[in-house]
Protein backbone atom coordinates (compact mmCIF):
# COMPACT_ATOMS: atom_id res chain seq x y z
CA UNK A 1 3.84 53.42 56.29
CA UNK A 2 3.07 49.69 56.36
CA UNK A 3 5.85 47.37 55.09
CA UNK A 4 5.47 45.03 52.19
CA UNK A 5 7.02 41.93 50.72
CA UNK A 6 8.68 42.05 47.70
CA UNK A 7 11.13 39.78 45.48
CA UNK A 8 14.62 39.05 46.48
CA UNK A 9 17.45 41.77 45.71
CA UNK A 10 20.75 40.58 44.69
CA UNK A 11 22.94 41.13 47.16
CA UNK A 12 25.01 43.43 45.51
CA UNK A 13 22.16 46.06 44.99
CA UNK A 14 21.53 44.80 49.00
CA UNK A 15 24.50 46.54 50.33
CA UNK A 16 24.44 49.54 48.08
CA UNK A 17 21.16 50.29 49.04
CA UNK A 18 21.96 49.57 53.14
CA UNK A 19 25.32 52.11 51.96
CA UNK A 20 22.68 54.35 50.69
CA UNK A 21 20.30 54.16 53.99
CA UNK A 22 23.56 54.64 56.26
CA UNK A 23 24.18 57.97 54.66
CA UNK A 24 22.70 61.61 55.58
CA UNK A 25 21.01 63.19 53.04
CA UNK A 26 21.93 67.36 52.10
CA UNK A 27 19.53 69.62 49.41
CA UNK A 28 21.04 70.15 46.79
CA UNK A 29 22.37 74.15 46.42
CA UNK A 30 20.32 75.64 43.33
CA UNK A 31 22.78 76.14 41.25
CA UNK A 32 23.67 72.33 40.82
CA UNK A 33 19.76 71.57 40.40
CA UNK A 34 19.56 69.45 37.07
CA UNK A 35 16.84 68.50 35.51
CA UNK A 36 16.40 64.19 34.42
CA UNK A 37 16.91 65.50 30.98
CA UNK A 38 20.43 66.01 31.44
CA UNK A 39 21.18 62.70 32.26
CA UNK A 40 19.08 61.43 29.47
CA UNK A 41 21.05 59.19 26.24
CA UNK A 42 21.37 61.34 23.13
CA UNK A 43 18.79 59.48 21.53
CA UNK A 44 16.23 59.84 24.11
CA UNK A 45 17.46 64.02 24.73
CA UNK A 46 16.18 64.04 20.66
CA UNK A 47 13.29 62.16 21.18
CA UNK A 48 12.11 64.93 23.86
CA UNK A 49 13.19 67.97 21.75
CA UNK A 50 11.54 66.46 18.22
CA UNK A 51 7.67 66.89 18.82
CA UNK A 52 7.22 64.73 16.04
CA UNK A 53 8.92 61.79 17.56
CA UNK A 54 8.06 62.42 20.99
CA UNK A 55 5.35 60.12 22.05
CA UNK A 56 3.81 62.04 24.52
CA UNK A 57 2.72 64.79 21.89
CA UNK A 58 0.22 62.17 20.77
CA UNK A 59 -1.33 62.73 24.48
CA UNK A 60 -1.14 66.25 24.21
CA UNK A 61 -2.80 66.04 20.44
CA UNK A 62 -5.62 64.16 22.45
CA UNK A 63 -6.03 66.87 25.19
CA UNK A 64 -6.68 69.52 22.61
CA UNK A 65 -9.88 67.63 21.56
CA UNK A 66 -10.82 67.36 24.79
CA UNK A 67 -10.16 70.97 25.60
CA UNK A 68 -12.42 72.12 22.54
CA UNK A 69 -14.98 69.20 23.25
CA UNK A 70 -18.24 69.97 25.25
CA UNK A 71 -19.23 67.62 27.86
CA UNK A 72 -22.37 65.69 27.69
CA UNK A 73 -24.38 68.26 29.91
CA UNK A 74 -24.69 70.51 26.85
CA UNK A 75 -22.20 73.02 29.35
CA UNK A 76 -19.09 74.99 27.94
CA UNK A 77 -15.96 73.25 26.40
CA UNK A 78 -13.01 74.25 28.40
CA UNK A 79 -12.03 76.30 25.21
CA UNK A 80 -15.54 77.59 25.86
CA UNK A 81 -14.73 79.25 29.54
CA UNK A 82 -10.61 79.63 28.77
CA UNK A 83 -10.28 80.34 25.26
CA UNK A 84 -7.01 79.62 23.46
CA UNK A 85 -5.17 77.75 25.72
CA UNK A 86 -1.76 78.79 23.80
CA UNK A 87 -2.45 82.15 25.56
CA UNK A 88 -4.71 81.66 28.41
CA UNK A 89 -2.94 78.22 30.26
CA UNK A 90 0.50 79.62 28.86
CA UNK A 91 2.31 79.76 32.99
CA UNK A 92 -0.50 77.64 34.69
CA UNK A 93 1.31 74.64 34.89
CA UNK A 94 4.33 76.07 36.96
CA UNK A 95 2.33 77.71 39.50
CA UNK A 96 1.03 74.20 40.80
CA UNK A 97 0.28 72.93 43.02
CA UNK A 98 -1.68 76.03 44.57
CA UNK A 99 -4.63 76.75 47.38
CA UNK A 100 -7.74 75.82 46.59
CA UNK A 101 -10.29 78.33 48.23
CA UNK A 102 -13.18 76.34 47.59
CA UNK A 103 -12.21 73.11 49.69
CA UNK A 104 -9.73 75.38 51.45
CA UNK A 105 -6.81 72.78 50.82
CA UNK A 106 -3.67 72.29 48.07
CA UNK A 107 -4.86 70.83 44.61
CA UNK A 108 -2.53 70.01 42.10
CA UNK A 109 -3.00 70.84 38.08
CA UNK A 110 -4.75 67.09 38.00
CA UNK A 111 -6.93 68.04 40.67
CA UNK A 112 -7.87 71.72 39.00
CA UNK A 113 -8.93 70.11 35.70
CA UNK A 114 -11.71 67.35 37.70
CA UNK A 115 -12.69 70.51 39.99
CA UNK A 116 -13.73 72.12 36.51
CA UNK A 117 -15.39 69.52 35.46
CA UNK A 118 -17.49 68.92 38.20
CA UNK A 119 -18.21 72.84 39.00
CA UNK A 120 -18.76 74.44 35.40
CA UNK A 121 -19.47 71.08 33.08
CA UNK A 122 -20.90 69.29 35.54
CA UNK A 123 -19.32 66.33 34.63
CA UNK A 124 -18.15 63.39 36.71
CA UNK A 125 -14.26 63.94 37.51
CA UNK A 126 -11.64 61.75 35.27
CA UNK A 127 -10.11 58.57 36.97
CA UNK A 128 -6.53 59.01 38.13
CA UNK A 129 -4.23 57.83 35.20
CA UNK A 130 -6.82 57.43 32.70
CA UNK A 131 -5.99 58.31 29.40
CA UNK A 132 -8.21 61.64 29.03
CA UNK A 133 -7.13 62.98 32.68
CA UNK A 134 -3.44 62.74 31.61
CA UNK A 135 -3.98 64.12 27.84
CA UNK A 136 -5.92 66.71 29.49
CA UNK A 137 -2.82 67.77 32.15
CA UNK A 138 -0.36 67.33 29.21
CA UNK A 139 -1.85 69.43 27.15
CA UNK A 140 -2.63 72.36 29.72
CA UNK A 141 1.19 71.80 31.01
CA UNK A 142 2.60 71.88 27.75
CA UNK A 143 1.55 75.39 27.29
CA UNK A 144 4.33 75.90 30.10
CA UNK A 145 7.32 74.35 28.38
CA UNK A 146 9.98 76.47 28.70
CA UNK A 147 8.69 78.78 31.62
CA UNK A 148 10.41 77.92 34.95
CA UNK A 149 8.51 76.49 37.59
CA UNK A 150 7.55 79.09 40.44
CA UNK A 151 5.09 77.03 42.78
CA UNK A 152 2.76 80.04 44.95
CA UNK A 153 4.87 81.38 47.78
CA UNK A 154 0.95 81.31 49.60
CA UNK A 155 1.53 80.96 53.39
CA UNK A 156 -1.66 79.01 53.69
CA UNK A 157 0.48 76.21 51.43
CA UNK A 158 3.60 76.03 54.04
CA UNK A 159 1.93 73.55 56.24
CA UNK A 160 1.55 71.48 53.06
CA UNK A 161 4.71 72.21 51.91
CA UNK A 162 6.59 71.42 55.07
CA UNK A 163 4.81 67.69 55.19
CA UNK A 164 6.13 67.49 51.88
CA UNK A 165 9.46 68.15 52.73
CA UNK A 166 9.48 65.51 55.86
CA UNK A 167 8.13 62.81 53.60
CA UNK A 168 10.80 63.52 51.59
CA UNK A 169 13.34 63.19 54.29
CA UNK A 170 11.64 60.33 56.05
CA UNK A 171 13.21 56.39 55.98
CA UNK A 172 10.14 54.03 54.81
CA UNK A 173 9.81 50.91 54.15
CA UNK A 174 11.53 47.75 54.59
CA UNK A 175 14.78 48.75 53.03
CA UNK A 176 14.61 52.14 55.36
CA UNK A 177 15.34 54.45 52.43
CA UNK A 178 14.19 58.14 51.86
CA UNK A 179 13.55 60.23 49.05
CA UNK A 180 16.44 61.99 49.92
CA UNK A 181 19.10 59.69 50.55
CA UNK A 182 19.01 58.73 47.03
CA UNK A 183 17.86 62.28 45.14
CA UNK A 184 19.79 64.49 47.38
CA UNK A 185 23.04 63.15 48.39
CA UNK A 186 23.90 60.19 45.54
CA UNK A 187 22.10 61.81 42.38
CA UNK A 188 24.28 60.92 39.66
CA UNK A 189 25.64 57.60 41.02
CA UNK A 190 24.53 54.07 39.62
CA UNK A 191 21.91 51.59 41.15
CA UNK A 192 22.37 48.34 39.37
CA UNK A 193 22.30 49.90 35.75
CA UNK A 194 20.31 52.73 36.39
CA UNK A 195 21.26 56.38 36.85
CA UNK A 196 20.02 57.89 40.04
CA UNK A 197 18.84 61.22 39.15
CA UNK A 198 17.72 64.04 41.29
CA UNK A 199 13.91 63.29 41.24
CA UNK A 200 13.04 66.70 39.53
CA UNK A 201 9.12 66.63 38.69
CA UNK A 202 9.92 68.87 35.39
CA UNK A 203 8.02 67.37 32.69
CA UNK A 204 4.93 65.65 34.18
CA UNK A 205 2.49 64.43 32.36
CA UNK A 206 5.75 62.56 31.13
CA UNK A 207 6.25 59.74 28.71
CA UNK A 208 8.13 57.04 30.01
CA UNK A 209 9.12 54.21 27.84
CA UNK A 210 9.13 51.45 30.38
CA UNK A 211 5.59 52.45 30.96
CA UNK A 212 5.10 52.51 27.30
CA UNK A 213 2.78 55.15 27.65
CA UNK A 214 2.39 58.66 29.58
CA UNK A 215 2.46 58.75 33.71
CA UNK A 216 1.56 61.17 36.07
CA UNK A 217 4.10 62.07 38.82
CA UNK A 218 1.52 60.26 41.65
CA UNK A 219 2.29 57.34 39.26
CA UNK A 220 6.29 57.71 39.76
CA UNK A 221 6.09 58.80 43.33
CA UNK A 222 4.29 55.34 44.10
CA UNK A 223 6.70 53.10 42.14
CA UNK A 224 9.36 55.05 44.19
CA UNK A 225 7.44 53.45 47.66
CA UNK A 226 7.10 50.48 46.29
CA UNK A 227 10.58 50.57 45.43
CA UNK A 228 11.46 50.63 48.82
CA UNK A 229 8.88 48.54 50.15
CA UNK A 230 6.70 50.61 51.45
CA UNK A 231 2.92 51.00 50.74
CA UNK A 232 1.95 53.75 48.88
CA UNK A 233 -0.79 56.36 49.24
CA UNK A 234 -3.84 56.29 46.94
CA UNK A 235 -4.09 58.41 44.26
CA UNK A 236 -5.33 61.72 45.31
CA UNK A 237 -4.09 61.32 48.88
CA UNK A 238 -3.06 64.86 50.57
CA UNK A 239 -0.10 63.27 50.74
CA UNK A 240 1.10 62.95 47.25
CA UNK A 241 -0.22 66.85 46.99
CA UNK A 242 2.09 67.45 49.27
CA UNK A 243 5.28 66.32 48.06
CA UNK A 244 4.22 67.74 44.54
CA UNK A 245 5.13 70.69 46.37
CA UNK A 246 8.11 70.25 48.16
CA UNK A 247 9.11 68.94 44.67
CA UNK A 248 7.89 72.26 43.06
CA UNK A 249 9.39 74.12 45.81
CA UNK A 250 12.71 72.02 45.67
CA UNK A 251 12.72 72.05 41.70
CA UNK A 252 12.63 75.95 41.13
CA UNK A 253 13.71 77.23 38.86
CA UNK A 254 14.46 74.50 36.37
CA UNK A 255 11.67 74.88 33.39
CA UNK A 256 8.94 72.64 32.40
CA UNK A 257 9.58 70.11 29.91
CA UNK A 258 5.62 68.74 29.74
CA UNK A 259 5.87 65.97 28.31
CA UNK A 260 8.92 64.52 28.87
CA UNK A 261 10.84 61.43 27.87
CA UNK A 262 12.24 59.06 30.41
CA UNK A 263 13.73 55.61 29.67
């Protein structure tokens, strides 16, 4: 990846982060897997669990209009070709990302619901992080909650999977960091005033109140690179499907929590 400039660090957070960049990353065993949640305040653990305080539900409230809503070209609703989704979705969510036999690649669940669109409502696909693409994924993810995540064991995903897992590992950017150094080996230490957790993807679509509004994982995974100066991908890029799952992969079998709270 390209480098890019960014502001100043204190030079405190400096040489934790060159500590950080020294050190050799290990996975972590799956029986210490965590999920963010855990390391959540009380107050944002009861926002999460409390659907009528969670903010995200008002996404997922949206994405049930759109799933009963028929697109302009007078084609089915996606109630219309999936039914109740309570019933029909309920599992979808933790089997992605998955092959796609029509392009003959990996697609993630944001992916699946523009391929719909454009193949039985022909309907132009939903801009990445736009409000209706992210109710949409909420909603269809939220059907999940509770289910552990069990991404397709499909050997025509392990090339995919295996870039995923050497992006994860690789040092980017101008501060040299990986994904791993910090989610793998020093998950649960501080960075400045922040928590480093273990990077789990469990409750995408997720609401994140610095955002002050709902976010994709794409959208975390790219303030991550920026983070440590590197450029990031594009939305959509193979790459980000990639290390969705590795994540998936790396995440099993902690349960979904779509949508999640996250300071």
């Amino acid at each position: 990846m390209s480098r890019r400039s960014g502001s100043l660090l204190p030079m405190a957070l400096v040489g934790l982060l060159l500590s950080l960049a020294l050190a050799g990353a290990e996975p972590i065993p799956q029986a210490e897997r965590r999920s963010g949640f855990d390391q959540m305040s009380p107050e944002i653990q009861a926002m999460q669990r409390d659907d009528g305080a969670n903010p995200g539900m008002l996404a997922v409230a949206d994405g049930e209009d759109l799933w009963t809503k028929a697109p302009p070209s007078g084609r089915p609703s996606c109630a219309g070709c999936h039914g109740e989704a309570s019933s029909t979705m309920r599992g979808v969510a933790a089997r992605y990302p998955a092959w796609d036999a029509r392009t003959d690649k990996p697609i993630d669940l944001q992916g699946r619901v523009n391929a719909c669109r454009r193949e039985h409502q022909g309907a132009e696909p939903l801009a990445y992080e736009s409000p209706d693409l992210l109710a949409l994924t909420a909603f269809v993810a939220a059907q999940s909650r509770g289910l552990p995540i069990s991404p397709p064991a499909d050997p025509r995903l392990e090339p995919a999977r295996n870039e995923g897992h050497a992006l994860f590992q690789a040092r980017q950017g101008q501060l040299g960091l990986s994904c791993a150094i910090c989610h793998d080996d020093h998950w649960g230490r501080r960075l400045g005033a922040a928590v480093i957790p273990q990077g789990q993807p469990t409750g995408y679509p997720l609401y994140r109140l610095e955002w002050q509004g709902l976010g994709s994982l794409q959208r975390r995974l790219r303030n991550c690179l920026t983070g440590m100066r590197a450029e990031p991908f594009g939305y959509g890029a193979p790459e980000y499907i990639s290390l969705e799952l590795y994540l998936a992969t790396r995440a099993a079998p902690l349960t979904l929590e779509t949508p999640a709270v996250r300071p």
